[in-house]
Protein backbone atom coordinates (compact mmCIF):
# COMPACT_ATOMS: atom_id res chain seq x y z
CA UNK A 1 -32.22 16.51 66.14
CA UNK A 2 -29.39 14.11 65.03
CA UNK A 3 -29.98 10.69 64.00
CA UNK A 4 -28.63 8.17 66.22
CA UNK A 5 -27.06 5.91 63.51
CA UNK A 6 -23.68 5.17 63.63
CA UNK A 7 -22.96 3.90 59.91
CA UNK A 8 -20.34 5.86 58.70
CA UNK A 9 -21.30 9.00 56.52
CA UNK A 10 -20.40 7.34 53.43
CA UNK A 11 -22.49 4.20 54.24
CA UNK A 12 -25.20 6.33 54.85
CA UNK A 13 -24.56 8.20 51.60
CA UNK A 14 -24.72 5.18 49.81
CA UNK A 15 -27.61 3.51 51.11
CA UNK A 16 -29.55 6.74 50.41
CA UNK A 17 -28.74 7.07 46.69
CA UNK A 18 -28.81 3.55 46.18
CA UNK A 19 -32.30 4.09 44.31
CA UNK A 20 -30.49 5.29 41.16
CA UNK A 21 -30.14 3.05 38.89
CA UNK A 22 -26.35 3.81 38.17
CA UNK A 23 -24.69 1.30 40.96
CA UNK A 24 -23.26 2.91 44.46
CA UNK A 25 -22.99 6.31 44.93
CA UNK A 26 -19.31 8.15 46.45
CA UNK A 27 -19.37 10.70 49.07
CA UNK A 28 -16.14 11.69 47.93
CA UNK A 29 -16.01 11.06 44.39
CA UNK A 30 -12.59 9.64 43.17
CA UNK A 31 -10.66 11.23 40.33
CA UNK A 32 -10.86 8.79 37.42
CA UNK A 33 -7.10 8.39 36.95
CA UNK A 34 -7.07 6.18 39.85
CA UNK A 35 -10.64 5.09 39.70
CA UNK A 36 -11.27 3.24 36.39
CA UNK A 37 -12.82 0.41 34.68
CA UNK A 38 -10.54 -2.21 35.08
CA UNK A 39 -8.58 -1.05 38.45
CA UNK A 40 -8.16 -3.16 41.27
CA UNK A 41 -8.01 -2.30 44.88
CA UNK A 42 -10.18 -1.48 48.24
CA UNK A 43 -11.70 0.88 50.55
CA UNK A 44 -10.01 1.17 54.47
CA UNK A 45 -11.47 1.71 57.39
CA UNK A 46 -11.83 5.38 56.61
CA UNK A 47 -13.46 5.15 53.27
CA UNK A 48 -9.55 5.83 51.41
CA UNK A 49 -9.45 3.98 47.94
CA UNK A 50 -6.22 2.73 47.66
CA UNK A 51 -5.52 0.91 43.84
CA UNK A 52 -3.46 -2.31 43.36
CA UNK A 53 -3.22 -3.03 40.07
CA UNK A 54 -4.58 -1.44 36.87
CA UNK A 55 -6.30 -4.65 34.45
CA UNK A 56 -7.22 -2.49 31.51
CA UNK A 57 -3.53 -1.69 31.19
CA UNK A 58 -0.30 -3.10 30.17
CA UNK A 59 1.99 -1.00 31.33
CA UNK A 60 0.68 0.28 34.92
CA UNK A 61 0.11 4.11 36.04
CA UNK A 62 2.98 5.17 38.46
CA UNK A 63 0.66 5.08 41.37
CA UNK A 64 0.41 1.61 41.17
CA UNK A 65 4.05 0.25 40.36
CA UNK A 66 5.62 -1.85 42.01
CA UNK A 67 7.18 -5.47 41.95
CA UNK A 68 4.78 -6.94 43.00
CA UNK A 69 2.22 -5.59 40.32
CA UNK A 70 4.69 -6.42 37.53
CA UNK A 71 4.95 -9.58 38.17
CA UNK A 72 1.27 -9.80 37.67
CA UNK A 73 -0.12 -11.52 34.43
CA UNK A 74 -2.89 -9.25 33.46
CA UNK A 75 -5.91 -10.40 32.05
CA UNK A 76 -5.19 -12.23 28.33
CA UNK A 77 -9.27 -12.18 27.63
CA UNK A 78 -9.80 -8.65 28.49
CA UNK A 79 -13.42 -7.81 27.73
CA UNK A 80 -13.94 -4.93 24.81
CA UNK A 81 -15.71 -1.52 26.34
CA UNK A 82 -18.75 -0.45 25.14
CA UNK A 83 -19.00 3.18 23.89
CA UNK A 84 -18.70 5.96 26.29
CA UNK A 85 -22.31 7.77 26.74
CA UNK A 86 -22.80 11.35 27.69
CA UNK A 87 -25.89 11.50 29.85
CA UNK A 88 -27.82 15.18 31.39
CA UNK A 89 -28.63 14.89 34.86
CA UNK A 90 -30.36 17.04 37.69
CA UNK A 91 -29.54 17.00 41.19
CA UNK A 92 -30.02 13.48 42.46
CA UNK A 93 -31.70 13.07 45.91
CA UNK A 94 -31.38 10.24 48.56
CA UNK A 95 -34.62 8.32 49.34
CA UNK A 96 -35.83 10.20 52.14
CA UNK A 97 -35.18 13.66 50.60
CA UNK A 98 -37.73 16.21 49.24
CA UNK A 99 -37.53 19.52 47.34
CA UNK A 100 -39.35 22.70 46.89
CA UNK A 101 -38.59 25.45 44.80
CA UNK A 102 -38.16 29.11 47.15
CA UNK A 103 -39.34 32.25 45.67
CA UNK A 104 -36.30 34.27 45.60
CA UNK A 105 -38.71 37.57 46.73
CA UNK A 106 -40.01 36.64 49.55
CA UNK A 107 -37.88 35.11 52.76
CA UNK A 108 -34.46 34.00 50.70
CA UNK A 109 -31.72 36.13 50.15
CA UNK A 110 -29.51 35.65 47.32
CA UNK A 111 -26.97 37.81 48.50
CA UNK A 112 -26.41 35.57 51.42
CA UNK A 113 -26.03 32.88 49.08
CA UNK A 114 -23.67 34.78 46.71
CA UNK A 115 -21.53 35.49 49.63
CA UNK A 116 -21.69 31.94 51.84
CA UNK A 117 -20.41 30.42 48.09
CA UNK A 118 -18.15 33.11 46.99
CA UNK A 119 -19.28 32.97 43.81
CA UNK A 120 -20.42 35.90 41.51
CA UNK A 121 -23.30 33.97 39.74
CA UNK A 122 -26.70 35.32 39.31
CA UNK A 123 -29.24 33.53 40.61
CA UNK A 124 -32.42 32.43 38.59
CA UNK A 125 -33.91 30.19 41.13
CA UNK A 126 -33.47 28.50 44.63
CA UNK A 127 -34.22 25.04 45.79
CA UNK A 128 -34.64 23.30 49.17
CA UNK A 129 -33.60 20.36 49.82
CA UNK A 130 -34.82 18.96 53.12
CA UNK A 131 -35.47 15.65 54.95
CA UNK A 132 -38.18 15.07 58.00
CA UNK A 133 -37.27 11.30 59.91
CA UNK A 134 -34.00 10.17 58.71
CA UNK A 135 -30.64 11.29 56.55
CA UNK A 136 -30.73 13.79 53.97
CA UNK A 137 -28.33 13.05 50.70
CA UNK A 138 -28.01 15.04 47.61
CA UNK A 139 -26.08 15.27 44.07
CA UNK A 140 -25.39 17.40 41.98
CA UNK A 141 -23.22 17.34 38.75
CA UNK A 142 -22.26 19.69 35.99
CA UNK A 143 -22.96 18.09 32.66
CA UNK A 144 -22.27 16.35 30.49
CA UNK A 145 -21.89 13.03 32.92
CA UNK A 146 -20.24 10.16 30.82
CA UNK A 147 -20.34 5.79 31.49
CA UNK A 148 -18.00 3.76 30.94
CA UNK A 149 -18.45 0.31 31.52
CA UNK A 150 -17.01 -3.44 30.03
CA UNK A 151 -19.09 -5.38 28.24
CA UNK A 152 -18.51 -8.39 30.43
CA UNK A 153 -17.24 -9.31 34.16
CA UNK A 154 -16.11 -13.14 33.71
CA UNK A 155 -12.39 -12.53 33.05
CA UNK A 156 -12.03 -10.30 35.67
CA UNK A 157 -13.61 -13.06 38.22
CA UNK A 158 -11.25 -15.46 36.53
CA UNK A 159 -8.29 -13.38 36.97
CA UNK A 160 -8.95 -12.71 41.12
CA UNK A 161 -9.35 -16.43 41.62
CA UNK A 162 -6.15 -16.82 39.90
CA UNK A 163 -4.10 -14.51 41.57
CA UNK A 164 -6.48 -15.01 45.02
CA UNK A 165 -3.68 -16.40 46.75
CA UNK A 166 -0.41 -13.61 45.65
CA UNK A 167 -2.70 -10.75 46.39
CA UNK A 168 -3.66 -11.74 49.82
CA UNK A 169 0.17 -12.68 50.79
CA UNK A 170 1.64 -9.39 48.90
CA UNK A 171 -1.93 -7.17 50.14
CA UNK A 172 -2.59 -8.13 53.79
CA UNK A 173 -5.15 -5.49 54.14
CA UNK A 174 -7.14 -7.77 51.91
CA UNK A 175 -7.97 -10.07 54.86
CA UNK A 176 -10.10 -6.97 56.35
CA UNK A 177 -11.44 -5.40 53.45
CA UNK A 178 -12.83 -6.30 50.21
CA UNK A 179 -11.21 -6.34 46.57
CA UNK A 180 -12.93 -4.54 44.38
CA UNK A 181 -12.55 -4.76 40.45
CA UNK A 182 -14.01 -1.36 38.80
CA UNK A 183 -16.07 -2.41 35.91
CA UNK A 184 -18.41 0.85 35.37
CA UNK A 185 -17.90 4.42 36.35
CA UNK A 186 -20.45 7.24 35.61
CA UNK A 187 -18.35 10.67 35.76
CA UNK A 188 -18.68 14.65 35.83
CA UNK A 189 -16.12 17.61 35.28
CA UNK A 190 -17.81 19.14 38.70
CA UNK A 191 -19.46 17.86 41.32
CA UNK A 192 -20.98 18.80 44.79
CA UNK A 193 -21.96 16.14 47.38
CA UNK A 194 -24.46 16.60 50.92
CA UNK A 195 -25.45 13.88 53.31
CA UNK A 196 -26.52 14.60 56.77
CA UNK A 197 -28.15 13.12 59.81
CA UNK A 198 -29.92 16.07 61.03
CA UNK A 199 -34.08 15.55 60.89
CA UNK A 200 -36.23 18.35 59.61
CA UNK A 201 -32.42 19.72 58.39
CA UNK A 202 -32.71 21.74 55.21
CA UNK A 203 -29.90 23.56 52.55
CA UNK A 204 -30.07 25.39 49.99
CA UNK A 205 -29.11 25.58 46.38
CA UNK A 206 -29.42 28.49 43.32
CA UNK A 207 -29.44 28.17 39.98
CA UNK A 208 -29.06 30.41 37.12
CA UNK A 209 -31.94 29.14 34.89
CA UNK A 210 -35.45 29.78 36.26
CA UNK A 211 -36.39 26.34 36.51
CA UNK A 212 -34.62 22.60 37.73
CA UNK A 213 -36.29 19.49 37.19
CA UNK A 214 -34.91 17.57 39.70
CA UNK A 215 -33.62 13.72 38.66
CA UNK A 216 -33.08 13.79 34.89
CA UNK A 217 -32.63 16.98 32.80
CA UNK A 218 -28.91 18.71 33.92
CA UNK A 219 -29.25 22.40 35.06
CA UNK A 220 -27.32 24.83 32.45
CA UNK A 221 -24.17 26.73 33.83
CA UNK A 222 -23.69 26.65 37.45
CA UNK A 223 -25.08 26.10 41.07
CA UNK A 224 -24.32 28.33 44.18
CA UNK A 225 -24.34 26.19 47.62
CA UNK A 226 -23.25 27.54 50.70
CA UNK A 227 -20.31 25.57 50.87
CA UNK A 228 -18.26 23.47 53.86
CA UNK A 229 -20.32 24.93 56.83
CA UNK A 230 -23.14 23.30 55.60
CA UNK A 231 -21.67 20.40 54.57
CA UNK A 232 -21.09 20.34 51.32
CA UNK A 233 -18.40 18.28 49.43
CA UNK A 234 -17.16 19.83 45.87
CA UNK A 235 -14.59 18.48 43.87
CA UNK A 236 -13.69 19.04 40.10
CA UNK A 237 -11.71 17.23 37.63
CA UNK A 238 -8.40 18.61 36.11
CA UNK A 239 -5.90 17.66 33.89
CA UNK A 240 -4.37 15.59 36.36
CA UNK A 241 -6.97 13.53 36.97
CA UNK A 242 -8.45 13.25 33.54
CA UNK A 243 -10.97 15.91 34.13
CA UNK A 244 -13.48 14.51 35.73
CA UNK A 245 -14.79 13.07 38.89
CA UNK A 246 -16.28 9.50 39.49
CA UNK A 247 -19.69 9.90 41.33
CA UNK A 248 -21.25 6.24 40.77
CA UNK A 249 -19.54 2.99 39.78
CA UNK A 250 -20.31 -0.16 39.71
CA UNK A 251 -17.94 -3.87 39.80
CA UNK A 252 -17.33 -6.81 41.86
CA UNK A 253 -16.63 -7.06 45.10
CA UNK A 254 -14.46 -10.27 46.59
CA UNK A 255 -13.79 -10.97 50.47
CA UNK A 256 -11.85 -13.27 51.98
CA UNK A 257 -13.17 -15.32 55.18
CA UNK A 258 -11.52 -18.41 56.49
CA UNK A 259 -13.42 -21.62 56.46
CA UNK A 260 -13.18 -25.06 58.02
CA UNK A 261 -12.33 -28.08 55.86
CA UNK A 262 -10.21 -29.22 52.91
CA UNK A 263 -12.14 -27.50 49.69
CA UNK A 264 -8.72 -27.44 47.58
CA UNK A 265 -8.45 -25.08 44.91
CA UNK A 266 -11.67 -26.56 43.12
CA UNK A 267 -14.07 -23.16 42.18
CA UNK A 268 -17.44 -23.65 43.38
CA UNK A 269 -20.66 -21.47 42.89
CA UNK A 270 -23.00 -21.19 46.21
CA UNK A 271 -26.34 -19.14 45.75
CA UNK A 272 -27.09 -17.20 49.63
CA UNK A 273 -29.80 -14.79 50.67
CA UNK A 274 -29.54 -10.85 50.65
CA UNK A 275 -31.80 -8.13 50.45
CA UNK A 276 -35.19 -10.57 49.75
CA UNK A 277 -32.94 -12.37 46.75
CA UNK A 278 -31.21 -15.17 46.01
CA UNK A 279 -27.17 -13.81 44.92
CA UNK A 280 -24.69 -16.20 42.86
CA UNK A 281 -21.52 -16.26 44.16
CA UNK A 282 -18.69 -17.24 42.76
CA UNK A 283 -16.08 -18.83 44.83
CA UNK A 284 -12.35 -20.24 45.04
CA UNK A 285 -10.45 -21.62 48.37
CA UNK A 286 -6.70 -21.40 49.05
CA UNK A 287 -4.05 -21.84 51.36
CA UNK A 288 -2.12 -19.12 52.93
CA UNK A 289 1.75 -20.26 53.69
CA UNK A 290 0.50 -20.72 57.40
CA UNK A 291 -1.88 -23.17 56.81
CA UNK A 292 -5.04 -21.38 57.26
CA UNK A 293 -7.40 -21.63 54.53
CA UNK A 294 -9.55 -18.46 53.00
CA UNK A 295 -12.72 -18.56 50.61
CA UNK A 296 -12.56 -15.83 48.38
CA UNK A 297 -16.18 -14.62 46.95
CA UNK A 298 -17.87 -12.22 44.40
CA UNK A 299 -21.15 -10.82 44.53
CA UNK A 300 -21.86 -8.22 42.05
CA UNK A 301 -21.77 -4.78 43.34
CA UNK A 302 -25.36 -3.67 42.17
CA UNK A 303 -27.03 -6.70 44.25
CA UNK A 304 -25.43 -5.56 47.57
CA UNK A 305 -24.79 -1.44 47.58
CA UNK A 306 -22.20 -1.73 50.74
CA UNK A 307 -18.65 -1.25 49.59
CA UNK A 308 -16.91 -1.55 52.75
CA UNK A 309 -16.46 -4.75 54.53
CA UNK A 310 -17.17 -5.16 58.32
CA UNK A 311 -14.32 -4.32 60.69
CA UNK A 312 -12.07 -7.44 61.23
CA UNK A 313 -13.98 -9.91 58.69
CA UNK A 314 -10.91 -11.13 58.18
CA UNK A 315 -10.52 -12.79 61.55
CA UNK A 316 -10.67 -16.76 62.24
CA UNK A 317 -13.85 -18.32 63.90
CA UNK A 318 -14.41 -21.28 65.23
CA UNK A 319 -17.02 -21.71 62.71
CA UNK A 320 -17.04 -20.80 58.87
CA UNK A 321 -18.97 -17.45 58.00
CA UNK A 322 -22.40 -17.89 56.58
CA UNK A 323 -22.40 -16.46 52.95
CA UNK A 324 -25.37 -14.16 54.06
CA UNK A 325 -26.10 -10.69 53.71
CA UNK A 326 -27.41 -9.54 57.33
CA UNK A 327 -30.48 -7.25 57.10
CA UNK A 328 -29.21 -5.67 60.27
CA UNK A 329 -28.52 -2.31 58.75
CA UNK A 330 -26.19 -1.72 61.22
CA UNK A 331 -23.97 -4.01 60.38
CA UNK A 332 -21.90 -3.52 57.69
């Protein structure tokens, strides 16, 4: 039976992992070269990260050149980085997902595996991940998985609401989705990615070590899955893209609404409800060159785990927008 949500799989993805303390979770993990602390840009309609501007660089990555991002001032307070940290993980599973280990004697067949995946690897034990009422999400990474994060966020904030007003002229899409500033990635060499919709849907995975704690302590070697018919996304890192795959990151999110009423350029903070919690937000108004007037606003990315803005949020009301987080899950 399919679920009847219509959230995009992503979203779903997201929302399901969202339990791990590591920030929000990509179906389609990015390759760090374009997906960094310190980079600028957003997420379209179809989930596409597209980068404007690198901040953790002076001289900007080819992807991202352009006139309009030279003639940006980057940051002159740039915050230091802490250490990168090299982490072990298990497969990570969404909060509706369960797991059982299958004896490999009796009713699995590892050459079906071997042969769905392609890959001569043999197997020292099979798990099943499954899910009963709702969507089904799992991770898994080959180790070591590294952080990266800045120390602090407040130049970065300072640096949007400078520049609020050049990079919604120059980057129109910005009026439809949000900005996001990267400010913590976790990161693998290899990763594989499954979210479904399916109820009482199950897949399987094989290891070459006997025994998988799931959630903390990293498998050794490899995994077999059985691949793209069953959904599974698996990417790895390579010297183009710095070796290694983005699966979690964290940073802050600004969107642009327009609002009724002369607030100038003065920055104000506004605290509004989401998810049971009260949220600061920090805020600055400006002027496009047709008169209408946007707020632009930052909420940190681990209080709301949504990282794609509602379709046409950039469109005038009559009324300003509400800074409040709907609980209509729906509605993103």
């Amino acid at each position: 039976m399919v679920s009847s949500s219509k959230k995009p799989l992503d979203i779903e993805y997201a929302e399901q992992m969202q339990s791990h303390p590591y920030g929000t979770a990509l179906y389609r993990p990015q390759p760090r070269d374009v997906f960094h602390p310190g980079m600028a840009g957003y997420f379209n309609d179809d989930g596409d990260w597209n980068p404007i501007v690198d901040l953790s660089q002076r001289s900007q990555p080819k992807f991202t050149q352009s006139a309009f991002t030279a003639s940006l001032a980057l940051p002159d307070d740039l915050p230091a980085m802490a250490a990168p940290e090299d982490h072990t993980w298990g497969p990570k599973l969404g909060t509706t997902t369960s797991v059982r280990q299958i004896d490999l004697t009796a009713g699995i067949s590892q050459n079906v595996l071997l042969a769905a995946a392609g890959v001569p690897l043999s197997l020292g034990s099979c798990y099943q991940f499954e899910n009963k009422e709702s969507t089904g999400a799992v991770l898994i990474t080959g180790s070591p998985i590294r952080h990266e994060r800045f120390y602090h966020e407040t130049p970065f904030k300072k640096w949007v609401a400078s520049n609020a007003k050049r990079l919604l002229t120059e980057r129109a899409e910005l009026k439809d989705h949000a900005l996001w500033v990267i400010t913590s990635i976790w990161t693998a060499e290899e990763a594989a990615v499954n979210c479904w919709r399916e109820r009482h849907r199950a897949v399987n995975v094989g290891f070459n070590v006997g025994f998988v704690e799931i959630g903390e302590l990293a498998p050794k070697g490899g995994w077999v899955d059985s691949g793209s018919a069953e959904g599974w996304i698996r990417v790895k890192g390579d010297e183009g893209t710095g070796g290694r795959r983005v699966v979690f990151f964290g940073g802050l999110k600004f969107k642009y609404r327009p609002i009724i009423g002369g607030l100038g350029s003065q920055n104000r903070s506004t605290k509004f409800r989401g998810y049971g919690k009260e949220k600061e937000t920090v805020e600055a108004s400006l002027k496009t060159d047709d008169g209408a007037e946007y707020d632009l606003s930052c909420e940190p990315v681990l209080e709301d785990a949504s990282y794609r803005s509602p379709q046409n949020a950039g469109a005038q009301e009559d009324e300003p927008d509400e800074l409040e987080v709907d609980d209509d899950d729906d509605d993103w």
